[in-house]
PDB file of N, CA and C in Angstrom:
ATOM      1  N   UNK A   1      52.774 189.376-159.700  1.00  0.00           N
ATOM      2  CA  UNK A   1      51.353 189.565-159.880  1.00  0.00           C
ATOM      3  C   UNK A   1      50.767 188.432-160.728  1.00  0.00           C
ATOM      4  N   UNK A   2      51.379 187.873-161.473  1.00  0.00           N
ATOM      5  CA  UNK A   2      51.217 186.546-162.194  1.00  0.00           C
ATOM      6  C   UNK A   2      50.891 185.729-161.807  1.00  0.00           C
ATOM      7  N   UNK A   3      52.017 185.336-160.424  1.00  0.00           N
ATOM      8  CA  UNK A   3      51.702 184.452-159.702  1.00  0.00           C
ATOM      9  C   UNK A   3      50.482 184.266-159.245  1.00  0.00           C
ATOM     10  N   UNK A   4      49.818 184.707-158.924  1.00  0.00           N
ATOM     11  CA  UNK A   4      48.323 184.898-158.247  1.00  0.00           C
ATOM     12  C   UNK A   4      47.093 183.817-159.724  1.00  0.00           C
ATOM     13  N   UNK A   5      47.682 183.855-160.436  1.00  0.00           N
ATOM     14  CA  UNK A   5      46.802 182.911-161.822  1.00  0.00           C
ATOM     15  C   UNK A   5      47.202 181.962-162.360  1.00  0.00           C
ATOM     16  N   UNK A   6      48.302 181.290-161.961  1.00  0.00           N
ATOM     17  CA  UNK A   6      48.888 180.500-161.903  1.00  0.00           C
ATOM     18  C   UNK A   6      47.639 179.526-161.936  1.00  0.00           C
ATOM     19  N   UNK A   7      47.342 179.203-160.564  1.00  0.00           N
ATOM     20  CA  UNK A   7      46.390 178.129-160.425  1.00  0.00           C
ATOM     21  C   UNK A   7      44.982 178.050-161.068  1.00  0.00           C
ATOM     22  N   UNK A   8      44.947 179.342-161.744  1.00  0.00           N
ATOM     23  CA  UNK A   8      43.574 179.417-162.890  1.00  0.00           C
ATOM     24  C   UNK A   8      43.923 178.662-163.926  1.00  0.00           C
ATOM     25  N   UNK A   9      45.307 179.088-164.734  1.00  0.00           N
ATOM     26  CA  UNK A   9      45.999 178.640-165.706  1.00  0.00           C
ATOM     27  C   UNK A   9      46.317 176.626-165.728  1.00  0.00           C
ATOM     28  N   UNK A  10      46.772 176.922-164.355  1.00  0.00           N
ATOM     29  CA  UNK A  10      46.699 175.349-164.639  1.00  0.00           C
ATOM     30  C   UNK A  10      45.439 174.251-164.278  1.00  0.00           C
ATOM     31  N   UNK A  11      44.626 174.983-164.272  1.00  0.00           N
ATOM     32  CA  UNK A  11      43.077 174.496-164.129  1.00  0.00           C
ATOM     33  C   UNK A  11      42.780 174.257-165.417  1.00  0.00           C
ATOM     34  N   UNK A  12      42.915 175.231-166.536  1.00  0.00           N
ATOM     35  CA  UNK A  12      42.577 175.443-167.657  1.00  0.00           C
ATOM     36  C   UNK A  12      43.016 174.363-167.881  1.00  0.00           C
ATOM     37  N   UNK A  13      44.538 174.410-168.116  1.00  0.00           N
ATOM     38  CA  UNK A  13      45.576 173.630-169.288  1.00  0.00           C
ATOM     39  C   UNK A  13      44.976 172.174-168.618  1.00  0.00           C
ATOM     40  N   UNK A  14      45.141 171.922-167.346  1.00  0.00           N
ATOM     41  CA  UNK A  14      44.457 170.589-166.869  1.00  0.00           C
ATOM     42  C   UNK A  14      42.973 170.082-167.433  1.00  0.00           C
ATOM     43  N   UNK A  15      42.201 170.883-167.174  1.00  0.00           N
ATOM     44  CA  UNK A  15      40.488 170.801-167.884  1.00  0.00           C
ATOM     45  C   UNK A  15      40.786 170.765-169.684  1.00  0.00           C
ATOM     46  N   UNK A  16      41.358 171.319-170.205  1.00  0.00           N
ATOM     47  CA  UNK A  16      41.421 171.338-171.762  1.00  0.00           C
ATOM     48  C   UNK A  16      41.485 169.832-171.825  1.00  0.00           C
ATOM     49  N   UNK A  17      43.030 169.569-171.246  1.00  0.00           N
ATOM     50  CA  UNK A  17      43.928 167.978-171.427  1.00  0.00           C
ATOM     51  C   UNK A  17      42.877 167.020-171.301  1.00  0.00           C
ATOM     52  N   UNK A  18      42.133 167.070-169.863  1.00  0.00           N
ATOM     53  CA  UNK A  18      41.327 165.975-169.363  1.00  0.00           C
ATOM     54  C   UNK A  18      40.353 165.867-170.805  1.00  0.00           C
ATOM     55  N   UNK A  19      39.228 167.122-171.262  1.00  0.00           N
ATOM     56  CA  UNK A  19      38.024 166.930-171.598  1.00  0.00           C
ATOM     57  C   UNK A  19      39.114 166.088-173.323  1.00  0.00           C
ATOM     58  N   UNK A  20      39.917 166.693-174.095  1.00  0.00           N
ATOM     59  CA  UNK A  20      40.375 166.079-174.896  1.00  0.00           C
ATOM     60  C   UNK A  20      40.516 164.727-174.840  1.00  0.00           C
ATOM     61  N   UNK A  21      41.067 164.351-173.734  1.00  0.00           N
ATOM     62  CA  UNK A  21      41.743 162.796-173.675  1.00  0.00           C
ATOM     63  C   UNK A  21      40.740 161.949-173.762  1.00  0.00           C
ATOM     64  N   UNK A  22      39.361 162.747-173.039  1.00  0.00           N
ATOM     65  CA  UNK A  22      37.547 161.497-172.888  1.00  0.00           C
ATOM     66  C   UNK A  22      37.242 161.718-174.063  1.00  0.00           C
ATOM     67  N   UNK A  23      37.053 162.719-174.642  1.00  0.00           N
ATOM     68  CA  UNK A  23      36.757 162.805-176.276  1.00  0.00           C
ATOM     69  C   UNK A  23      37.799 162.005-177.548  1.00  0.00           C
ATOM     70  N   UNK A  24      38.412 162.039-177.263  1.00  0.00           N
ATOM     71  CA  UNK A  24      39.696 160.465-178.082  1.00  0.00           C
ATOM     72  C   UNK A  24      39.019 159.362-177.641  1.00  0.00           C
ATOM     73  N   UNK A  25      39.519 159.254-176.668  1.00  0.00           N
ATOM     74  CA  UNK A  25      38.955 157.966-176.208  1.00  0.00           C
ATOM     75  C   UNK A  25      37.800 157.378-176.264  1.00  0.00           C
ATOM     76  N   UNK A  26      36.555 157.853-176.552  1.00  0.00           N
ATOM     77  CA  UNK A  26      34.993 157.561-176.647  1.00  0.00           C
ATOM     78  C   UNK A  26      35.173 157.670-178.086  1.00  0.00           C
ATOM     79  N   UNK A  27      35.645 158.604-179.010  1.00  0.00           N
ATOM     80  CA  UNK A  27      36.345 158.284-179.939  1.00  0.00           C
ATOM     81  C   UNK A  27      36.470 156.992-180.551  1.00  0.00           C
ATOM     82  N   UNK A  28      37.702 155.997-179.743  1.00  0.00           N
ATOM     83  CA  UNK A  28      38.523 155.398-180.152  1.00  0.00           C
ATOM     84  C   UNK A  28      37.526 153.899-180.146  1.00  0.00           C
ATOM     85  N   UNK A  29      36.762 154.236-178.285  1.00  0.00           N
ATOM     86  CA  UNK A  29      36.706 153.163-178.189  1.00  0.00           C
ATOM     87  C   UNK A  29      35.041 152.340-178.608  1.00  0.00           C
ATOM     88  N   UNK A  30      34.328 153.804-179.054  1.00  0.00           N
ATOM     89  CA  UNK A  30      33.028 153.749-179.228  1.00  0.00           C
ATOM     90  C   UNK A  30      33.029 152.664-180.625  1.00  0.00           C
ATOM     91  N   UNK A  31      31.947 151.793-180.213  1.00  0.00           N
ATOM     92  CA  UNK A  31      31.388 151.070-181.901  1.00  0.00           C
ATOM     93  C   UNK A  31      31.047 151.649-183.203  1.00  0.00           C
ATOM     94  N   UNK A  32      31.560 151.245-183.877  1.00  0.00           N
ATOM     95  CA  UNK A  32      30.648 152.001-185.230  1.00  0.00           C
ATOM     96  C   UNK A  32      30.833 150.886-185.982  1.00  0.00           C
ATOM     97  N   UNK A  33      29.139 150.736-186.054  1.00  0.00           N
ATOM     98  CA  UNK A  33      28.510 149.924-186.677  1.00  0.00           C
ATOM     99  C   UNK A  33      27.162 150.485-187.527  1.00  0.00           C
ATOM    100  N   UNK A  34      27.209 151.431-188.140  1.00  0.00           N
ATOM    101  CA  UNK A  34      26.290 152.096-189.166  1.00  0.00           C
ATOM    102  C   UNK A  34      25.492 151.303-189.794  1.00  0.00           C
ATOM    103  N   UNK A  35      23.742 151.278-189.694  1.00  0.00           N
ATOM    104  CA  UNK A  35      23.160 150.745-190.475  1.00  0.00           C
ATOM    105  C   UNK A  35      21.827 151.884-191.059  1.00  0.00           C
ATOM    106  N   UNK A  36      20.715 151.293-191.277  1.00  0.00           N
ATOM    107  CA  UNK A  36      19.399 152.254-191.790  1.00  0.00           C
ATOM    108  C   UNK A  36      18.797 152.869-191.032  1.00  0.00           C
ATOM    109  N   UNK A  37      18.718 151.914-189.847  1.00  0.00           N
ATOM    110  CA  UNK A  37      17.858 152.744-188.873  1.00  0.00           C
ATOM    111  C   UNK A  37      18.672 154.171-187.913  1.00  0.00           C
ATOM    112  N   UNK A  38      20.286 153.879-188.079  1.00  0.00           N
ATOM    113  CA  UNK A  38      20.691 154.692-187.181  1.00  0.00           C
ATOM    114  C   UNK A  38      20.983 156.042-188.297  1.00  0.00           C
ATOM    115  N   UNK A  39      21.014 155.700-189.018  1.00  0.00           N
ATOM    116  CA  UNK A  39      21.317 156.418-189.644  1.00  0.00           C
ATOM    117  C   UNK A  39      20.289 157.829-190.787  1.00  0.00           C
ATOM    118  N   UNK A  40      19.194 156.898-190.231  1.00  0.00           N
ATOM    119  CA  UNK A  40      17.405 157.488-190.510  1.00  0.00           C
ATOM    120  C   UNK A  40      17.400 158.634-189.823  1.00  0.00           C
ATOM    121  N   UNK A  41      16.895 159.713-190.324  1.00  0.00           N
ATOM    122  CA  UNK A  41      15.870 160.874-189.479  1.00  0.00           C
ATOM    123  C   UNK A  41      15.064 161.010-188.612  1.00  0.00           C
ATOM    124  N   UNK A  42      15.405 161.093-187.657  1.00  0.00           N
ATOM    125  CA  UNK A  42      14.663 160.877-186.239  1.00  0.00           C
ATOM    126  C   UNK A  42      13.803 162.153-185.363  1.00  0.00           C
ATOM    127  N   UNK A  43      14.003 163.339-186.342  1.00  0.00           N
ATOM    128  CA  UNK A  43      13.433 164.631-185.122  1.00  0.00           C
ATOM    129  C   UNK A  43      12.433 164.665-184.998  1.00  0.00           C
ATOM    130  N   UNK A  44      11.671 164.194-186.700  1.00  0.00           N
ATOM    131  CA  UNK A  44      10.288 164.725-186.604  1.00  0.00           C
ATOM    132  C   UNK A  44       9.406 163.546-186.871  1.00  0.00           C
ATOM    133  N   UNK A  45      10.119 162.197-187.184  1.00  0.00           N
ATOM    134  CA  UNK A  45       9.199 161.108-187.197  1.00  0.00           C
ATOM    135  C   UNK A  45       9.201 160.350-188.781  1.00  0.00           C
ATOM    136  N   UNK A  46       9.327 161.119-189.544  1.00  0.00           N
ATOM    137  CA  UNK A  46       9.376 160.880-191.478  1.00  0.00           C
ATOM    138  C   UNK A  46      10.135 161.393-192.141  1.00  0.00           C
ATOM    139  N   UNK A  47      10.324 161.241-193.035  1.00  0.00           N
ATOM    140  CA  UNK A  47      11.887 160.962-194.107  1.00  0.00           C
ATOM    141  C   UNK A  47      11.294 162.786-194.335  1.00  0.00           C
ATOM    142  N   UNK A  48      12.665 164.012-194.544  1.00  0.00           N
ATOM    143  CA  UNK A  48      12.397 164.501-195.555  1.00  0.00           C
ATOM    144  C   UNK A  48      12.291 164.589-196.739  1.00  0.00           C
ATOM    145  N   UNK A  49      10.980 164.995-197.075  1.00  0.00           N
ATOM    146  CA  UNK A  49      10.757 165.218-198.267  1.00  0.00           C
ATOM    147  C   UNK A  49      10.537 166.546-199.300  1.00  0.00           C
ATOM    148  N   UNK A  50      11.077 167.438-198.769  1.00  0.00           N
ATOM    149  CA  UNK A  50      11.299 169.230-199.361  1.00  0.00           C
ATOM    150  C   UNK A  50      12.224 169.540-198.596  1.00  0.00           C
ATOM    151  N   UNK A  51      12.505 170.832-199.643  1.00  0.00           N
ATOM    152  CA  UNK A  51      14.193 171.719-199.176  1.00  0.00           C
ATOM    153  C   UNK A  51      13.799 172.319-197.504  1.00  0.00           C
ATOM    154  N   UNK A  52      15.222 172.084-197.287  1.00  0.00           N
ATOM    155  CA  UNK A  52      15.140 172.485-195.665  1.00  0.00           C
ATOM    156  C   UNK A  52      14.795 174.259-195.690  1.00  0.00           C
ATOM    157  N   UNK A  53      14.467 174.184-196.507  1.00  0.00           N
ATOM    158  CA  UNK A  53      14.674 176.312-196.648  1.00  0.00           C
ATOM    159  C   UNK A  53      13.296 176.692-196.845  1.00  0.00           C
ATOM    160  N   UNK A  54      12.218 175.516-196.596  1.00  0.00           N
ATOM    161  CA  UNK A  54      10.322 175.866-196.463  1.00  0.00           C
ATOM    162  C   UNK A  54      10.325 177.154-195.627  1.00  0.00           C
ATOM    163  N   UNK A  55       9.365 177.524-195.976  1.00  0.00           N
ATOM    164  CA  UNK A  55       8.624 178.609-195.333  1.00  0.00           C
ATOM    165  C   UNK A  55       7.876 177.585-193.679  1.00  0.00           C
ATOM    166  N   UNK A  56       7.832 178.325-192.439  1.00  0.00           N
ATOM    167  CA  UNK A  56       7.549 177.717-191.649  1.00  0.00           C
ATOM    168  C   UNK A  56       6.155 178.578-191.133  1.00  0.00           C
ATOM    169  N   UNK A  57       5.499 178.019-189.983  1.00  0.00           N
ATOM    170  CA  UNK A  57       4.048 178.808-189.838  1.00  0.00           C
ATOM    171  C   UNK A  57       4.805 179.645-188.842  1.00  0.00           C
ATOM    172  N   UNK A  58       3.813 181.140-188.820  1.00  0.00           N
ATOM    173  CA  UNK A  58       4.849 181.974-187.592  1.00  0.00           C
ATOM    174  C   UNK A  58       4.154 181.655-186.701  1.00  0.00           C
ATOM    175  N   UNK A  59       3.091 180.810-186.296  1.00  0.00           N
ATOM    176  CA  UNK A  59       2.862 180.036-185.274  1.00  0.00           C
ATOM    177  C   UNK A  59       3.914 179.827-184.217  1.00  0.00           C
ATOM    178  N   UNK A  60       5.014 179.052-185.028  1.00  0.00           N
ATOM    179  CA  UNK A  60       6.334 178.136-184.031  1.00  0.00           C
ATOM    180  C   UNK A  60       6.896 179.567-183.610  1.00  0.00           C
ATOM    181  N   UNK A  61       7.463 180.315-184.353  1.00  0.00           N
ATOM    182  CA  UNK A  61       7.979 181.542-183.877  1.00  0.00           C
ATOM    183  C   UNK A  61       6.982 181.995-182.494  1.00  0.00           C
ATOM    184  N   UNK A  62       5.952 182.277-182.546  1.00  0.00           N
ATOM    185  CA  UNK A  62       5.163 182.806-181.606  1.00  0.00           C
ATOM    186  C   UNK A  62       5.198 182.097-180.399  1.00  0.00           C
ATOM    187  N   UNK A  63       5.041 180.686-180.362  1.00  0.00           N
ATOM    188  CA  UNK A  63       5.554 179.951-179.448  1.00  0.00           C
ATOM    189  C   UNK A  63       6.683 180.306-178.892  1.00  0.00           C
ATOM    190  N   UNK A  64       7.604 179.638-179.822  1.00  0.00           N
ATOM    191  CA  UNK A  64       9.473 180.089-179.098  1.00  0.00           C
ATOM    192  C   UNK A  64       9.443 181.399-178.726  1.00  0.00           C
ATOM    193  N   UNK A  65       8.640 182.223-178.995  1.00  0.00           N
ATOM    194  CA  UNK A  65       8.546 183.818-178.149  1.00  0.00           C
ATOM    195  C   UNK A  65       8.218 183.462-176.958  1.00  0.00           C
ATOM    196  N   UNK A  66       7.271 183.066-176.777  1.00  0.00           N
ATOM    197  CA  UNK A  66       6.423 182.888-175.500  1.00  0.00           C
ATOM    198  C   UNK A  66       7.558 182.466-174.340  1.00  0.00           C
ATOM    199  N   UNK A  67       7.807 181.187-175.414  1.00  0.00           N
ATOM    200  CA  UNK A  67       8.882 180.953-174.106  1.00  0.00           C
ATOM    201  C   UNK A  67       9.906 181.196-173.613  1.00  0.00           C
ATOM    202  N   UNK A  68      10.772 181.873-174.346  1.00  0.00           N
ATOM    203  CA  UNK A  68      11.716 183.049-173.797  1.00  0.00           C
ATOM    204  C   UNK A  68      11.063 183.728-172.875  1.00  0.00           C
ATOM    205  N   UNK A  69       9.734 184.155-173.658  1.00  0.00           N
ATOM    206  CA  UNK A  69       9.504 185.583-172.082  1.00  0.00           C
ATOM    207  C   UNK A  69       9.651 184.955-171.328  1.00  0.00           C
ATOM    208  N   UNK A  70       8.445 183.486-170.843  1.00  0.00           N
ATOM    209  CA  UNK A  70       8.535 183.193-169.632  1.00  0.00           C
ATOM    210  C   UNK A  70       9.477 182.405-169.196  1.00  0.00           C
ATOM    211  N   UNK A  71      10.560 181.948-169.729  1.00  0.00           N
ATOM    212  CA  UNK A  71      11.316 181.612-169.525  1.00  0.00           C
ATOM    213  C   UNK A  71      12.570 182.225-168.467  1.00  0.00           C
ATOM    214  N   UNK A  72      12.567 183.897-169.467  1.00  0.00           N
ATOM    215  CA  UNK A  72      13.127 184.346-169.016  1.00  0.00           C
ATOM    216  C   UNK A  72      12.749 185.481-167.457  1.00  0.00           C
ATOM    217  N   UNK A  73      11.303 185.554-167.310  1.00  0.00           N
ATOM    218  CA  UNK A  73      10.832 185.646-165.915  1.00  0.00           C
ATOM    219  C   UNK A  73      10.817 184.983-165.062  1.00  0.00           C
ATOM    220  N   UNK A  74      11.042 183.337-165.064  1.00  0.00           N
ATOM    221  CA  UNK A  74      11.560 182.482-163.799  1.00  0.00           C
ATOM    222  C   UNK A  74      12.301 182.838-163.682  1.00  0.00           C
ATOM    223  N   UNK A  75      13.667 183.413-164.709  1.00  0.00           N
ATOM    224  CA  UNK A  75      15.126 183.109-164.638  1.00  0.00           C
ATOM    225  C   UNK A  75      15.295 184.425-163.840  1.00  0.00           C
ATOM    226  N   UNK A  76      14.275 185.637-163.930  1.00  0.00           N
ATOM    227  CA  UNK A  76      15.125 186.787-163.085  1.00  0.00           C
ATOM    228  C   UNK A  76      13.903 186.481-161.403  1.00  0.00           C
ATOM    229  N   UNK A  77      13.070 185.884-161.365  1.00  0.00           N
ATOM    230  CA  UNK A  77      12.173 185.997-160.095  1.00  0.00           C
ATOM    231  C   UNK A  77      13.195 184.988-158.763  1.00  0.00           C
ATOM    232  N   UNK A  78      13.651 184.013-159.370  1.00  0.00           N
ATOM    233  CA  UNK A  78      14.473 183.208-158.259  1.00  0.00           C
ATOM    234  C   UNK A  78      15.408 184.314-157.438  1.00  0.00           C
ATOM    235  N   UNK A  79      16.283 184.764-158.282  1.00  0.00           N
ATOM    236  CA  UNK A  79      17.316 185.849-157.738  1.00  0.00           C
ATOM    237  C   UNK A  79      16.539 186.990-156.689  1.00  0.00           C
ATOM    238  N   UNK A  80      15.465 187.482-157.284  1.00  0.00           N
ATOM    239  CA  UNK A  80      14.692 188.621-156.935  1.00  0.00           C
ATOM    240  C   UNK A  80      13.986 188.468-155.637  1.00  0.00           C
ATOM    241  N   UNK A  81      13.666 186.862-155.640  1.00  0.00           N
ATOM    242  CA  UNK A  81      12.462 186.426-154.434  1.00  0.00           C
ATOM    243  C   UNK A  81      13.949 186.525-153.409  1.00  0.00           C
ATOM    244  N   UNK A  82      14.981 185.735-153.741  1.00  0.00           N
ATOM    245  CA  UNK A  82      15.492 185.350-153.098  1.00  0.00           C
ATOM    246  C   UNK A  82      16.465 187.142-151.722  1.00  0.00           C
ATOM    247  N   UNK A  83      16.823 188.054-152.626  1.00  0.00           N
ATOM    248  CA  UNK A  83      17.432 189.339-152.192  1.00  0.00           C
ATOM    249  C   UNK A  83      15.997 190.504-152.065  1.00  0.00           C
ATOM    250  N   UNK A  84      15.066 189.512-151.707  1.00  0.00           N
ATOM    251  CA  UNK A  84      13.862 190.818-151.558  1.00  0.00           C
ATOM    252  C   UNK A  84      13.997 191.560-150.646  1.00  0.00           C
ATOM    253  N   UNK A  85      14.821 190.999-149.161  1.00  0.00           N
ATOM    254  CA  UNK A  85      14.743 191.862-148.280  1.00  0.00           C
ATOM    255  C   UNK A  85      15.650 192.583-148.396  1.00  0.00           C
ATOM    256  N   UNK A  86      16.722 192.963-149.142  1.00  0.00           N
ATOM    257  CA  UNK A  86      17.775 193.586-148.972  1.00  0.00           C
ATOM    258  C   UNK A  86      17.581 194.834-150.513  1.00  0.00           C
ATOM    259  N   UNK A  87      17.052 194.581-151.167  1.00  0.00           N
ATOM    260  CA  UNK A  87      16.642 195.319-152.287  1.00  0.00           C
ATOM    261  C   UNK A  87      15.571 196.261-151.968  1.00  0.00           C
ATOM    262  N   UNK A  88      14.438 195.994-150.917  1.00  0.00           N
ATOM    263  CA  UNK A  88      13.788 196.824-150.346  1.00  0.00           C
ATOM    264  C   UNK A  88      12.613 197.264-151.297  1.00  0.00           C
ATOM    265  N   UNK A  89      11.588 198.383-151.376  1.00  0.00           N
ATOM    266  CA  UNK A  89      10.546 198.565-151.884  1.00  0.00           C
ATOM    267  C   UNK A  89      10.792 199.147-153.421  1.00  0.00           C
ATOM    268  N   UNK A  90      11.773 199.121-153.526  1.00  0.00           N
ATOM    269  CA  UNK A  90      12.257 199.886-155.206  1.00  0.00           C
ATOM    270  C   UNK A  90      12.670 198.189-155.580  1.00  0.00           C
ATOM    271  N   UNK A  91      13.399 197.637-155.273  1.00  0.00           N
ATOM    272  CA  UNK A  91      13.539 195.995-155.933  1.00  0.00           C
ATOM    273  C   UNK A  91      11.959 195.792-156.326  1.00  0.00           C
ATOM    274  N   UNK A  92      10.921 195.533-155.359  1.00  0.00           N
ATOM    275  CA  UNK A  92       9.809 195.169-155.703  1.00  0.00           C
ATOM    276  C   UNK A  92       8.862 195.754-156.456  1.00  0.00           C
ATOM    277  N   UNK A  93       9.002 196.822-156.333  1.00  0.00           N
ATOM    278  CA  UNK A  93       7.882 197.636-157.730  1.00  0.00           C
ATOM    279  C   UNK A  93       8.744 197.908-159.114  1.00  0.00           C
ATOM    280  N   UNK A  94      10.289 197.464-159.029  1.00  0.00           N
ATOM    281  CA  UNK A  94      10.835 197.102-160.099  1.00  0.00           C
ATOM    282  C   UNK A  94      10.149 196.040-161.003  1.00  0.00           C
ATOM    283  N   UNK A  95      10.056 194.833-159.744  1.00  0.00           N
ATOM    284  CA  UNK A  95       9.809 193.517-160.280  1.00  0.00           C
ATOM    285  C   UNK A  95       8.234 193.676-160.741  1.00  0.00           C
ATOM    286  N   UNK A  96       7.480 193.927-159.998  1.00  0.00           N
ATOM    287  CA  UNK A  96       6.003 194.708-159.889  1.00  0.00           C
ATOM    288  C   UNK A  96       5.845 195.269-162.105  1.00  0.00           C
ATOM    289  N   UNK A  97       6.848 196.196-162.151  1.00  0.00           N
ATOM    290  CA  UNK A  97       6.746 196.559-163.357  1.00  0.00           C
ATOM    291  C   UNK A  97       7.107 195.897-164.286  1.00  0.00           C
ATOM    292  N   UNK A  98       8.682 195.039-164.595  1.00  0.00           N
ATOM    293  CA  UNK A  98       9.118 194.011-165.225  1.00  0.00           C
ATOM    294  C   UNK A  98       7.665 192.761-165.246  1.00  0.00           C
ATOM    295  N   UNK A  99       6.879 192.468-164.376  1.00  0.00           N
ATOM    296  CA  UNK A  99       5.716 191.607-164.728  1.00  0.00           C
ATOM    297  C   UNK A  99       4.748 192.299-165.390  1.00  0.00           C
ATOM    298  N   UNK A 100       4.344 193.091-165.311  1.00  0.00           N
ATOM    299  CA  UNK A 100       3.631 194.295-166.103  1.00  0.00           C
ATOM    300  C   UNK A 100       3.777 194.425-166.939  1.00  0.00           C
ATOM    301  N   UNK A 101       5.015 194.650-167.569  1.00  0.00           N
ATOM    302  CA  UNK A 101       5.610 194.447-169.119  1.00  0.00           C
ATOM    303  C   UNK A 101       5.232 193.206-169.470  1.00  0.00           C
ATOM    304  N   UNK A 102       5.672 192.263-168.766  1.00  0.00           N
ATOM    305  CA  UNK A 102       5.424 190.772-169.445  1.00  0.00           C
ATOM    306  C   UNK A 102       4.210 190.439-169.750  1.00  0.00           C
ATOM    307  N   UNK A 103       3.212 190.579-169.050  1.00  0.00           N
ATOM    308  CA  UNK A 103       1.673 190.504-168.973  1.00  0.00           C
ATOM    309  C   UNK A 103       0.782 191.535-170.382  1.00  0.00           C
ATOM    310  N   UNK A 104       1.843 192.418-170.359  1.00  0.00           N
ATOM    311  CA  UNK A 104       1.123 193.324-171.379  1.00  0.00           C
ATOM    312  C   UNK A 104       1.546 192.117-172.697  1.00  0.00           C
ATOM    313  N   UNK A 105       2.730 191.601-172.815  1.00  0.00           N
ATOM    314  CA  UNK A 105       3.116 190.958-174.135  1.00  0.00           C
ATOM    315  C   UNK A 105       2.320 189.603-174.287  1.00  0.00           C
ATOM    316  N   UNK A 106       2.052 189.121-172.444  1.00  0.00           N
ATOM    317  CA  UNK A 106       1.301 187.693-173.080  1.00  0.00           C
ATOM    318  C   UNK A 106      -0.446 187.853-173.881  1.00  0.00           C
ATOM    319  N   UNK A 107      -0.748 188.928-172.970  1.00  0.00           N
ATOM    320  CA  UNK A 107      -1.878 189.876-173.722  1.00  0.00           C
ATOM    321  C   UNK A 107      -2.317 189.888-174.905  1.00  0.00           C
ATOM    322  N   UNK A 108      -1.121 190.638-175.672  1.00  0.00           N
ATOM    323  CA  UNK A 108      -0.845 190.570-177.034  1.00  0.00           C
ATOM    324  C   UNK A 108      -1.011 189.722-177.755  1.00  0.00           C
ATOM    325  N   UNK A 109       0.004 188.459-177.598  1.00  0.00           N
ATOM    326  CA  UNK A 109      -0.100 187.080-177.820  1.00  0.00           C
ATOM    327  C   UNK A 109      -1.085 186.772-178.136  1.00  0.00           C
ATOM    328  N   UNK A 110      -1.560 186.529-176.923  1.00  0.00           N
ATOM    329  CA  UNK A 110      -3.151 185.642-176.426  1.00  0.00           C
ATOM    330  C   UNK A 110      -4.591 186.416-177.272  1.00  0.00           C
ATOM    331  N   UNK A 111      -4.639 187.587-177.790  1.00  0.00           N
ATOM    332  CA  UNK A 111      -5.204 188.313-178.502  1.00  0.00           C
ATOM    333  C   UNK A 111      -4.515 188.116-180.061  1.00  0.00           C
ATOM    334  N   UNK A 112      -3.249 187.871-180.080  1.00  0.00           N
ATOM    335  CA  UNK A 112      -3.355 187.430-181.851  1.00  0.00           C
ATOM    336  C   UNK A 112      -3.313 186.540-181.958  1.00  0.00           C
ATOM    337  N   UNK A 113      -4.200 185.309-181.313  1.00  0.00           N
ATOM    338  CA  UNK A 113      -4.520 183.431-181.587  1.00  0.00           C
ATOM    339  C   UNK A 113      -2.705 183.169-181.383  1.00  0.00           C
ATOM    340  N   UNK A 114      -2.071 183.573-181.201  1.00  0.00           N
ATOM    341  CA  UNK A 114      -0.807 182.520-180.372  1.00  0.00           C
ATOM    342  C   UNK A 114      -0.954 181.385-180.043  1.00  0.00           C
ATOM    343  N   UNK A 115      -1.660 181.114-179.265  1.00  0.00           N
ATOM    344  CA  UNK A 115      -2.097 179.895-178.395  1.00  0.00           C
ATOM    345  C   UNK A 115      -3.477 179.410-178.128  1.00  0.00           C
ATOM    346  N   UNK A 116      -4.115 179.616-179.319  1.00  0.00           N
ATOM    347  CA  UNK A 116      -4.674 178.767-180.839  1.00  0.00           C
ATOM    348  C   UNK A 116      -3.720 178.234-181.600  1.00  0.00           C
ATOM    349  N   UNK A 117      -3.887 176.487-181.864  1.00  0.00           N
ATOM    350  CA  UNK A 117      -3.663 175.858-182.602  1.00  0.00           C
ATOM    351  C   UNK A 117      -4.816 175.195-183.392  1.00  0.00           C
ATOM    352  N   UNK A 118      -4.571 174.998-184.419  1.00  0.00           N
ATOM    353  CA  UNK A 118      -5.460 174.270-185.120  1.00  0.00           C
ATOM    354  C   UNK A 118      -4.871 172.935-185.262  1.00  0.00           C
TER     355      UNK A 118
END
C-alpha cells in the first residue's frame, strides 16, 4: 500500500533537493556589494523617523477590509459562473444571497466615509 506514494515521496525529496541547491547557489553566486542606497528604506519613500509601534489611521484597516471582501467575491464568482449549470437554481440564489451580504457590508463602509480620503 506504500508503494502507491512512492512517487509522491520522491517528488518531494526531489523538489526539496532542487529548490535548496538554487537557493545556495544564488546564494553563492549573487554579488554583495552593500552600499547607502541599497541599503536605504524604500517602502514608503523617507527615512524612518518614529517607533514602528505608531498608532495607524483605521482608514488603512477599512481599506484592507474592503479588499478582502471584494477580493474575496471574485475568488468564489469564477468557480460559481463557471458550475452554474450543474448547481442549478439553489447554486444561484446562494450566490444571489452571498452578494447581498456583500453589498450590505460595502453599504456600511461607504456610509462610514471608508472611501473618503482626505
Amino acid at each position: 500500500m506504500l508503494v502507491e506514494y512512492l512517487p509522491i515521496l520522491l517528488f518531494l525529496v526531489i523538489s526539496i533537493i532542487f529548490s535548496v541547491a538554487i537557493l545556495s547557489l544564488s546564494f553563492l553566486v549573487s554579488p554583495k556589494k552593500p552600499n547607502d542606497e541599497k541599503l536605504s528604506p524604500y517602502e514608503c519613500g523617507f527615512e524612518p523617523f518614529d517607533d514602528a509601534r505608531t498608532k495607524f489611521d483605521i482608514r488603512f484597516y477599512l481599506v484592507a477590509l474592503l479588499f478582502i471582501i471584494f477580493d474575496l467575491e471574485v475568488a468564489f464568482l469564477f468557480p460559481w459562473a463557471i458550475s452554474l449549470k450543474e448547481i442549478g437554481i439553489f447554486g444561484y440564489l446562494s450566490m444571489m444571497f452571498f452578494l447581498f451580504i456583500l453589498t450590505i457590508g460595502f453599504i456600511y463602509e461607504w456610509r462610514k466615509g471608508a472611501l473618503e480620503w482626505e
